[in-house]
C-alpha atoms as a PDB file:
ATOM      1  CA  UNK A   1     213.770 148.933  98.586  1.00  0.00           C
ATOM      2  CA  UNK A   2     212.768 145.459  98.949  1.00  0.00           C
ATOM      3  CA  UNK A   3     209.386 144.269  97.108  1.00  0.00           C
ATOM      4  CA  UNK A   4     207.202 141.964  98.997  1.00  0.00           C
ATOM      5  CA  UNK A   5     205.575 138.997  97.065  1.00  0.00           C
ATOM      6  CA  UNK A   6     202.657 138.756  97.908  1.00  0.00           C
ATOM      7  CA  UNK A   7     201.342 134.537  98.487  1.00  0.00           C
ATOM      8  CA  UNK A   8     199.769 133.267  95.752  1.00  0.00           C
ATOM      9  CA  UNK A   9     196.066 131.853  96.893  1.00  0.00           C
ATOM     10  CA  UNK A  10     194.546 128.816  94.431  1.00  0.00           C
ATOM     11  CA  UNK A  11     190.601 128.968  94.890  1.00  0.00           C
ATOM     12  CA  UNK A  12     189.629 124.743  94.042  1.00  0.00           C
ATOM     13  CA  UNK A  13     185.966 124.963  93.072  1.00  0.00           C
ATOM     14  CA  UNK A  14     183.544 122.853  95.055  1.00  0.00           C
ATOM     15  CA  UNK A  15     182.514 119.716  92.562  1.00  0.00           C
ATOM     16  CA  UNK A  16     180.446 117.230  93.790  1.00  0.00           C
ATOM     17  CA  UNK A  17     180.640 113.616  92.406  1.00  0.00           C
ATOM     18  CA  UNK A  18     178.117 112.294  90.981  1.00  0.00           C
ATOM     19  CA  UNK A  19     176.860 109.978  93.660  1.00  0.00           C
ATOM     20  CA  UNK A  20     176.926 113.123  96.130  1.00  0.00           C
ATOM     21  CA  UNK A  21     174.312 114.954  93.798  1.00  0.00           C
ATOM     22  CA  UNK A  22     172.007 112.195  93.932  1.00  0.00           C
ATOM     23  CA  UNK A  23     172.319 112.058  97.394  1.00  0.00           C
ATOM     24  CA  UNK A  24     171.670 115.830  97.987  1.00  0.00           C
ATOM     25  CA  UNK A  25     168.761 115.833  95.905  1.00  0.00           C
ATOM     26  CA  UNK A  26     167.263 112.181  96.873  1.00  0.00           C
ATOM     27  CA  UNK A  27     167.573 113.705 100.792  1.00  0.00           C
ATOM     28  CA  UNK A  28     166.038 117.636 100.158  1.00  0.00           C
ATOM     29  CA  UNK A  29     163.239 115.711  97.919  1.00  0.00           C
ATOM     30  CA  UNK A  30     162.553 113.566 100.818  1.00  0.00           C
ATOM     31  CA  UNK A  31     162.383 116.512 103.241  1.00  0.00           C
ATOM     32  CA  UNK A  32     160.135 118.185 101.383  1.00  0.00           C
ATOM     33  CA  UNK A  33     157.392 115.288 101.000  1.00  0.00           C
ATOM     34  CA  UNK A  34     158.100 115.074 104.928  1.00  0.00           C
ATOM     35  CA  UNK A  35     156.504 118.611 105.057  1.00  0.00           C
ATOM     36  CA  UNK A  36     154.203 117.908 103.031  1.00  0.00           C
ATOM     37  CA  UNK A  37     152.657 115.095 104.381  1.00  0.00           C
ATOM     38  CA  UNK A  38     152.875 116.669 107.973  1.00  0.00           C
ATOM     39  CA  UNK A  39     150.996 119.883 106.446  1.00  0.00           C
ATOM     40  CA  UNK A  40     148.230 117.517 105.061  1.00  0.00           C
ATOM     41  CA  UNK A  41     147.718 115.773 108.320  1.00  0.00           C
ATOM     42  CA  UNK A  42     147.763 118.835 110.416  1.00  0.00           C
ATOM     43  CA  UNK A  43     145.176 120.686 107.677  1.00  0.00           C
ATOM     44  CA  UNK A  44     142.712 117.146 107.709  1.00  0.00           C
ATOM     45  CA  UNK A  45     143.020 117.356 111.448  1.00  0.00           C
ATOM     46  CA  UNK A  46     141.806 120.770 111.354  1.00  0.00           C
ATOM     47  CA  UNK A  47     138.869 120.003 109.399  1.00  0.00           C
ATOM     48  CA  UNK A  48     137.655 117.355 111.393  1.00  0.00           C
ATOM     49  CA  UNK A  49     137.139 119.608 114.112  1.00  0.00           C
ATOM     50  CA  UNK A  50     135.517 122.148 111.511  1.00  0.00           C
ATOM     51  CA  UNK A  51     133.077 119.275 110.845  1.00  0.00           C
ATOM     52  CA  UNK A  52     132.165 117.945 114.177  1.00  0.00           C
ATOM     53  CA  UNK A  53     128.240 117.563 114.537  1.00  0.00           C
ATOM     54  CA  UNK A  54     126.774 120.299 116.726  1.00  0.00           C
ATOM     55  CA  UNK A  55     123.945 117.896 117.726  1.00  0.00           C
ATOM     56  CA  UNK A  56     123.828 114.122 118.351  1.00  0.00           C
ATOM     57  CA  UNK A  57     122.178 110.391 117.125  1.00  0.00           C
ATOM     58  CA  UNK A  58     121.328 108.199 119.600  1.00  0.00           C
ATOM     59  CA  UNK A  59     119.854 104.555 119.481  1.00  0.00           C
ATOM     60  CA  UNK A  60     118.266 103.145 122.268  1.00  0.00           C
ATOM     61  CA  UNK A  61     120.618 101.061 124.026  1.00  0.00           C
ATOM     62  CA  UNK A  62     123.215 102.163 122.130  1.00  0.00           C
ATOM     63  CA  UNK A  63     126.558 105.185 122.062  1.00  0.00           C
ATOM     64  CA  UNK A  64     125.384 108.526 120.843  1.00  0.00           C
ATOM     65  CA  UNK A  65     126.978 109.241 117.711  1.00  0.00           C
ATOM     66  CA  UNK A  66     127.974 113.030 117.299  1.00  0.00           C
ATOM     67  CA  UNK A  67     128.412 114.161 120.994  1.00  0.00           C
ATOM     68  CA  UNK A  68     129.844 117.842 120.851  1.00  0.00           C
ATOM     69  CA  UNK A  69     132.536 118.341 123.282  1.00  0.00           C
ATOM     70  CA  UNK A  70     132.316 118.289 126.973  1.00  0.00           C
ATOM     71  CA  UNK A  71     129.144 116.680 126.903  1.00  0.00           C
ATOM     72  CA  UNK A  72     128.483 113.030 127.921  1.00  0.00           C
ATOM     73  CA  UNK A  73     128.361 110.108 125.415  1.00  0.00           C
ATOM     74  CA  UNK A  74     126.344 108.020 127.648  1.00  0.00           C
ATOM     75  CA  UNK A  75     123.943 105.398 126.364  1.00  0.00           C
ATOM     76  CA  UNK A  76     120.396 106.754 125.650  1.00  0.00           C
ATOM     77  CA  UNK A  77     117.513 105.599 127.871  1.00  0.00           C
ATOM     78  CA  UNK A  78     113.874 104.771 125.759  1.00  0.00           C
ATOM     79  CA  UNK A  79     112.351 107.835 125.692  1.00  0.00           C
ATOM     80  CA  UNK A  80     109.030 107.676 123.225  1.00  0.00           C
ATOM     81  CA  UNK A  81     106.847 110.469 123.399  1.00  0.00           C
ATOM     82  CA  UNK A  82     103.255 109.923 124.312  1.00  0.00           C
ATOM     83  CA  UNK A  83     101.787 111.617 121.484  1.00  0.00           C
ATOM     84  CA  UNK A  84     103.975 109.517 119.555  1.00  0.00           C
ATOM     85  CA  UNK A  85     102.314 106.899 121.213  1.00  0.00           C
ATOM     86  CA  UNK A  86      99.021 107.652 120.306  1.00  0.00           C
ATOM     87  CA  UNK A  87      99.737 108.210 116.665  1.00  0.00           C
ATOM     88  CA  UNK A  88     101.242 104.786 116.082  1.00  0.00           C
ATOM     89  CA  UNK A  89      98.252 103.030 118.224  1.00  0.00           C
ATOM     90  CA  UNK A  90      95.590 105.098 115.866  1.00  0.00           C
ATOM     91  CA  UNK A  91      97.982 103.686 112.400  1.00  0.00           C
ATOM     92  CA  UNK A  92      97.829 100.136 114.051  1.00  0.00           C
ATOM     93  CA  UNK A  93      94.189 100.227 114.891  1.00  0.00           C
ATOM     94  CA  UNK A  94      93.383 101.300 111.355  1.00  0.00           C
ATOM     95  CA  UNK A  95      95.557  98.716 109.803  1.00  0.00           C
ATOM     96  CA  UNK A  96      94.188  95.754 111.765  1.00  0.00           C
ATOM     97  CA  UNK A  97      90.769  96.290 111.678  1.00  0.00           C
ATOM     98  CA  UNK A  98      88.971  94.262 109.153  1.00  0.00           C
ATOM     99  CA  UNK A  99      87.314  95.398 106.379  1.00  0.00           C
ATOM    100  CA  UNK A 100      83.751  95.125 107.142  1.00  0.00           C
ATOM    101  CA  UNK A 101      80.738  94.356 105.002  1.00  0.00           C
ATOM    102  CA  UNK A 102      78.691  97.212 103.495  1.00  0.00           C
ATOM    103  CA  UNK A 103      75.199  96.016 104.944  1.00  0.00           C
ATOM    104  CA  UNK A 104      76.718  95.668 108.522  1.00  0.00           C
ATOM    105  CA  UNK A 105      78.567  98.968 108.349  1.00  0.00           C
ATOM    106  CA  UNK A 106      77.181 101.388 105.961  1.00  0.00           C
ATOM    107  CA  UNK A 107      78.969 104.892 105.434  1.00  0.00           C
ATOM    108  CA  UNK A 108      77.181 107.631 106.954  1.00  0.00           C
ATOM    109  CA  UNK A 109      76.864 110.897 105.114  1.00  0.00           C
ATOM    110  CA  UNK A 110      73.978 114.161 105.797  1.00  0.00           C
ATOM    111  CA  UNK A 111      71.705 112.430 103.171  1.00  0.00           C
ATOM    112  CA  UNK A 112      71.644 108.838 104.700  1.00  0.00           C
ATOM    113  CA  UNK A 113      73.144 105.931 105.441  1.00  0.00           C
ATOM    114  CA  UNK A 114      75.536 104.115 102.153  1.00  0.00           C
ATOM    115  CA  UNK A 115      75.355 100.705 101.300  1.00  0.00           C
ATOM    116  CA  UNK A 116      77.413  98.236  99.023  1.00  0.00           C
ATOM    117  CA  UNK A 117      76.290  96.054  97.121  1.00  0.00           C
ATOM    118  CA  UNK A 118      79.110  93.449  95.333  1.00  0.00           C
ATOM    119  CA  UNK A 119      77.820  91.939  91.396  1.00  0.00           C
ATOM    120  CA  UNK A 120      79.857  88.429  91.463  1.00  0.00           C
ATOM    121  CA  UNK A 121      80.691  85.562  89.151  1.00  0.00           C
ATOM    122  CA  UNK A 122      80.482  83.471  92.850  1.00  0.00           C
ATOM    123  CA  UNK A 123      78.732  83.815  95.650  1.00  0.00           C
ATOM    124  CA  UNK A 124      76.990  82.323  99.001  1.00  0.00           C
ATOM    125  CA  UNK A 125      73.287  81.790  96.985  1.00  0.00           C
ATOM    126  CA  UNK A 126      75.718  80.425  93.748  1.00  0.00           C
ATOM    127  CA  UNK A 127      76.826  81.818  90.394  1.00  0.00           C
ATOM    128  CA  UNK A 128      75.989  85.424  88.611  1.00  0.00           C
ATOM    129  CA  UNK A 129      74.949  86.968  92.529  1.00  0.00           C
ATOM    130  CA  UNK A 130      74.351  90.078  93.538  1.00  0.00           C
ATOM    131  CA  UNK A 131      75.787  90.355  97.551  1.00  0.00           C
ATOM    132  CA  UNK A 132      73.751  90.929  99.646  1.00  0.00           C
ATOM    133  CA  UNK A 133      71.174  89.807  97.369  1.00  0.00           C
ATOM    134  CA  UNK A 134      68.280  91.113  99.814  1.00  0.00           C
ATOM    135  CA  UNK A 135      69.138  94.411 101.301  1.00  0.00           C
ATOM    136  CA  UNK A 136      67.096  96.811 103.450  1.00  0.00           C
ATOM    137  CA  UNK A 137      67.039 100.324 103.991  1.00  0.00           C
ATOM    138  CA  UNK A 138      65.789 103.478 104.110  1.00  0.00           C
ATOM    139  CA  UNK A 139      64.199 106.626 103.030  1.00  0.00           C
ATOM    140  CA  UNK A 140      67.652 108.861 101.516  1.00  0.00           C
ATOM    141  CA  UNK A 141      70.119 106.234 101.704  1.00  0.00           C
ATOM    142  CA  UNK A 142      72.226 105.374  98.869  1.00  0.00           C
ATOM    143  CA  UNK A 143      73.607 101.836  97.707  1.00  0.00           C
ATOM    144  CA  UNK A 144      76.717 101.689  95.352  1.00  0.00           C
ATOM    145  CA  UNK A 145      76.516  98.840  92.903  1.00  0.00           C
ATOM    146  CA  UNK A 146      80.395  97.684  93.058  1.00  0.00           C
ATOM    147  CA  UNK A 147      81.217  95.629  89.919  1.00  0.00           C
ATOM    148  CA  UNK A 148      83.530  93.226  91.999  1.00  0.00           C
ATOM    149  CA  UNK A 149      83.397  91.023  88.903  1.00  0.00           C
ATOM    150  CA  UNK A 150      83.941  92.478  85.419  1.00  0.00           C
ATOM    151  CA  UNK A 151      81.456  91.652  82.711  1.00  0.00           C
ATOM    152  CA  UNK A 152      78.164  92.848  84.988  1.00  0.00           C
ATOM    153  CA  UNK A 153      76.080  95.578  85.302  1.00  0.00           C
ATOM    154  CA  UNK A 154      73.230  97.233  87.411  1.00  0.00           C
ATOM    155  CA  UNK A 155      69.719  98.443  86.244  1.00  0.00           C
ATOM    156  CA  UNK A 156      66.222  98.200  87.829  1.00  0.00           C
ATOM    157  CA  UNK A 157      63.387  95.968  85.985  1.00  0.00           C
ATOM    158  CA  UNK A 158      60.450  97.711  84.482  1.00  0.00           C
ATOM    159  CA  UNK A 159      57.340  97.209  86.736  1.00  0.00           C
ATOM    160  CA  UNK A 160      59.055  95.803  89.592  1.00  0.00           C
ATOM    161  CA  UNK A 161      60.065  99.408  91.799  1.00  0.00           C
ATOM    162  CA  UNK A 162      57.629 101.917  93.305  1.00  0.00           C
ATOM    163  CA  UNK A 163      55.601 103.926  91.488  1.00  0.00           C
ATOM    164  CA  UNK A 164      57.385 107.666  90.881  1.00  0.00           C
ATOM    165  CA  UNK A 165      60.655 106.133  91.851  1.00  0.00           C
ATOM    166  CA  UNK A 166      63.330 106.824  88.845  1.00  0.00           C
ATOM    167  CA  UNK A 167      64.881 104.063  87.084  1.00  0.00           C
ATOM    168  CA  UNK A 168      68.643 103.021  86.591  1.00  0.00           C
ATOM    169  CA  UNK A 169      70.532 101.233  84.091  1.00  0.00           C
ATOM    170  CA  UNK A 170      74.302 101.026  84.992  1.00  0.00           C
ATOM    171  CA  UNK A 171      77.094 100.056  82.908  1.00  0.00           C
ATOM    172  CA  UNK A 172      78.523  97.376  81.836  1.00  0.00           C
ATOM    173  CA  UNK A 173      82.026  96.619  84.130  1.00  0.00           C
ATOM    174  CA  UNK A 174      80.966 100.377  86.204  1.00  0.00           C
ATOM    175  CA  UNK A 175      80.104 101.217  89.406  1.00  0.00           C
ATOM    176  CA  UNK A 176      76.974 102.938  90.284  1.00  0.00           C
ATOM    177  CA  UNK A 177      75.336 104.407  93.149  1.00  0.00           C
ATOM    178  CA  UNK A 178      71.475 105.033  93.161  1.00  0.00           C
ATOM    179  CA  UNK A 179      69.970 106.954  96.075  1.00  0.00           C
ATOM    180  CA  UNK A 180      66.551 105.602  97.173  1.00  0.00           C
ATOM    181  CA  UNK A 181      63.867 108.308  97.788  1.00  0.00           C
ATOM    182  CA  UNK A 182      60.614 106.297  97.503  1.00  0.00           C
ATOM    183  CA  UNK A 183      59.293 103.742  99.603  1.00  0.00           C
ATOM    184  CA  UNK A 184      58.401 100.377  98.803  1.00  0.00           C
ATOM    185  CA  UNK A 185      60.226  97.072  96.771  1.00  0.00           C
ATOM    186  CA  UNK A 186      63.197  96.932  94.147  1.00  0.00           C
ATOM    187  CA  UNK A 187      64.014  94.551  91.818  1.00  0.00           C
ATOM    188  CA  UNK A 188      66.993  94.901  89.622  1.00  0.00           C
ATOM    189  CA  UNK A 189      68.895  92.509  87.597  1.00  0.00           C
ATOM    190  CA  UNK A 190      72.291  92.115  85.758  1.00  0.00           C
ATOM    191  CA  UNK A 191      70.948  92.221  82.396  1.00  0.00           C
ATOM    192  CA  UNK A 192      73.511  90.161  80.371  1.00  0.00           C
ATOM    193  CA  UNK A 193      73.155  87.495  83.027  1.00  0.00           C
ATOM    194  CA  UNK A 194      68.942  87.721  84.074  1.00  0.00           C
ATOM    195  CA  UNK A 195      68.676  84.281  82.472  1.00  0.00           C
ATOM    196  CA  UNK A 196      70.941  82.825  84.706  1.00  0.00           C
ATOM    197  CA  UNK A 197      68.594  84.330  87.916  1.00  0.00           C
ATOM    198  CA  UNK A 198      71.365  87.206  88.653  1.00  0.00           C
ATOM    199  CA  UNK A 199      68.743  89.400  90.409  1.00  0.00           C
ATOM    200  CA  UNK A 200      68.481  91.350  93.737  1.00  0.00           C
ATOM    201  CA  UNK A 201      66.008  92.437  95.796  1.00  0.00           C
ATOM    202  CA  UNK A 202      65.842  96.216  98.245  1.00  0.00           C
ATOM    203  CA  UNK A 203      63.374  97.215 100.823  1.00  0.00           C
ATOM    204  CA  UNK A 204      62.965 100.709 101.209  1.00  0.00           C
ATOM    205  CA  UNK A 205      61.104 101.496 104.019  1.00  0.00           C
ATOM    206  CA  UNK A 206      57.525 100.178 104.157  1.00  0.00           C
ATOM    207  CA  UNK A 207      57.892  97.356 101.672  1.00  0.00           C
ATOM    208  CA  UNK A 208      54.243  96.699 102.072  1.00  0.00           C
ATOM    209  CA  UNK A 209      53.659 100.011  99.241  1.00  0.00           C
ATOM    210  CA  UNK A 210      54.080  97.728  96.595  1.00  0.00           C
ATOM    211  CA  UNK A 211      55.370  93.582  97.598  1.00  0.00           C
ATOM    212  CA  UNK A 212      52.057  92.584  96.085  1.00  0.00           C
ATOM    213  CA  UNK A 213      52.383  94.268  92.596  1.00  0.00           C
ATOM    214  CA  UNK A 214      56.033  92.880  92.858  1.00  0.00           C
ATOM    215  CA  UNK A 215      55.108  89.339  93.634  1.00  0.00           C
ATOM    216  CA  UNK A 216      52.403  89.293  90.445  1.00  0.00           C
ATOM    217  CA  UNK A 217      55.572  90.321  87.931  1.00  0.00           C
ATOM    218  CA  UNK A 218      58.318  88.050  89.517  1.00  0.00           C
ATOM    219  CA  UNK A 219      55.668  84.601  88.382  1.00  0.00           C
ATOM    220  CA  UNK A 220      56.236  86.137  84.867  1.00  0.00           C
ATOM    221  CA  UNK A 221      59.772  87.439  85.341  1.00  0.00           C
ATOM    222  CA  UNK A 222      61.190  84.055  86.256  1.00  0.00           C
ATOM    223  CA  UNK A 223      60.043  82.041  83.457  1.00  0.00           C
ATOM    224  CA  UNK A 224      62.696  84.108  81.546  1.00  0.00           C
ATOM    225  CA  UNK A 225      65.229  82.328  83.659  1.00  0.00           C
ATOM    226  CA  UNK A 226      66.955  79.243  82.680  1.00  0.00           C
ATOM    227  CA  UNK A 227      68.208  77.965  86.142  1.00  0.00           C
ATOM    228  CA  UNK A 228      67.491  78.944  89.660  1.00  0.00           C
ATOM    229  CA  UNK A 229      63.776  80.005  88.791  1.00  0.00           C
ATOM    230  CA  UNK A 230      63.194  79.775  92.394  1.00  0.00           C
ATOM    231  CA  UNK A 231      65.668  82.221  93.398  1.00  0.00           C
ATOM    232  CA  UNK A 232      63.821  85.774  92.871  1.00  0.00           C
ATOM    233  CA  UNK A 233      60.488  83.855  94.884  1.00  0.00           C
ATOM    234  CA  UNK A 234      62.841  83.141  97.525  1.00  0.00           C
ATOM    235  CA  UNK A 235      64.032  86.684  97.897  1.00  0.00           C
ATOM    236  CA  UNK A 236      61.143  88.227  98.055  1.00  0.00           C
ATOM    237  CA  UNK A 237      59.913  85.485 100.702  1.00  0.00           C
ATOM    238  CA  UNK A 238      62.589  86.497 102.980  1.00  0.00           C
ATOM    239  CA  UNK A 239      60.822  90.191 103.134  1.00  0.00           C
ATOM    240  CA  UNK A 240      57.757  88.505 104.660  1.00  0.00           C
END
């Protein structure tokens, strides 16, 4: 009996140099980034249309910005609402109209008519003013005493206002409003500046109640003043 040999078989392993391993793993790293980057891009694409604005921003003359799709991106015509209009004509109106003097525009409230009176360094009728310095009203109005200037003050002068009618004596650098609810002729000063003439004079009404008691006081009043003695008799001239 013959016995078969059976052919020998040599297994070589696989080795890769070492140039080949760099190159195997410089090309699967570079696939892999490839992926990667193409994953990325598809994902940001995906939330851009996540993110799309459901409504719009137009500009007059200008591209809306934010159309949704299938819908036009046509330039937007002016369209102003006329309410919106009216709103910005009623802001403008206010803003441009000057402010106006108290004695030619006096605030109305249920009591009467309000007034404004301004105490000044400078003025029209000179220094240490009251403005206006002759004011006339009526029966329930008011006049606020606005200290336009700091260092002046408000208060009536004893014997020179209607008999019953309370007296006021404002602070110094305040305002002060004093409603008038007798009839006849006020005379009030600044006092830290009645030397210098700063005086004013309000009709209430009938001024006649009580101009000639007024006029008696002022002769002595004045000689208290150290310029512009003829300033109160001028006032109270004015009235006639």
């Amino acid at each position: 009996m013959t016995t078969s040999k059976m052919p020998s078989v040599t297994y070589t392993p696989l080795i890769f140099g070492e140039n080949e391993v760099l190159f195997h793993w410089f090309f699967k790293g570079n696939l892999v980034l490839l992926l990667l980057t193409f994953t990325t891009l598809l994902s940001a694409q995906t939330d851009v249309n996540n993110i799309m604005p459901v409504g719009r921003i137009c500009v007059a003359g200008q591209a809306c910005v934010g159309v949704p799709a299938g819908a036009t991106n046509d330039p937007i015509t002016e369209e102003v609402r006329s309410d919106t209009i009216a709103d910005a004509s009623v802001l403008s109106g206010a803003a441009d109209q000057p402010e106006s003097s108290a004695e030619a525009n006096p605030i109305s409230s249920s009591t009467g008519e309000t007034y404004e009176v301004q105490m000044r360094n400078q003025g029209t009728d000179g220094v240490m003013v009251f403005e206006p310095s002759v004011l006339r009203i009526e029966v329930g109005d008011s006049v606020t005493f606005k200290a336009t200037d700091a260092g002046h003050n408000s208060a009536s002068i004893e014997g020179m206002i209607p008999s019953g009618a309370p007296a006021w004596d404002g602070s110094m650098s305040e305002d002060i409003t004093i409603t008038f609810t007798e009839e006849g002729t006020y005379v009030y000063q600044c006092t830290p500046h009645l030397m210098m003439a700063m005086v004013g004079v309000i009709a209430v009404g009938d001024l006649s109640k009580n101009i000639d008691e007024i006029s008696n006081v002022a002769a002595e009043k004045k000689s208290e003043f150290v310029m512009e003695q003829d300033r109160l008799d001028s006032y109270l001239q004015s009235l006639k």
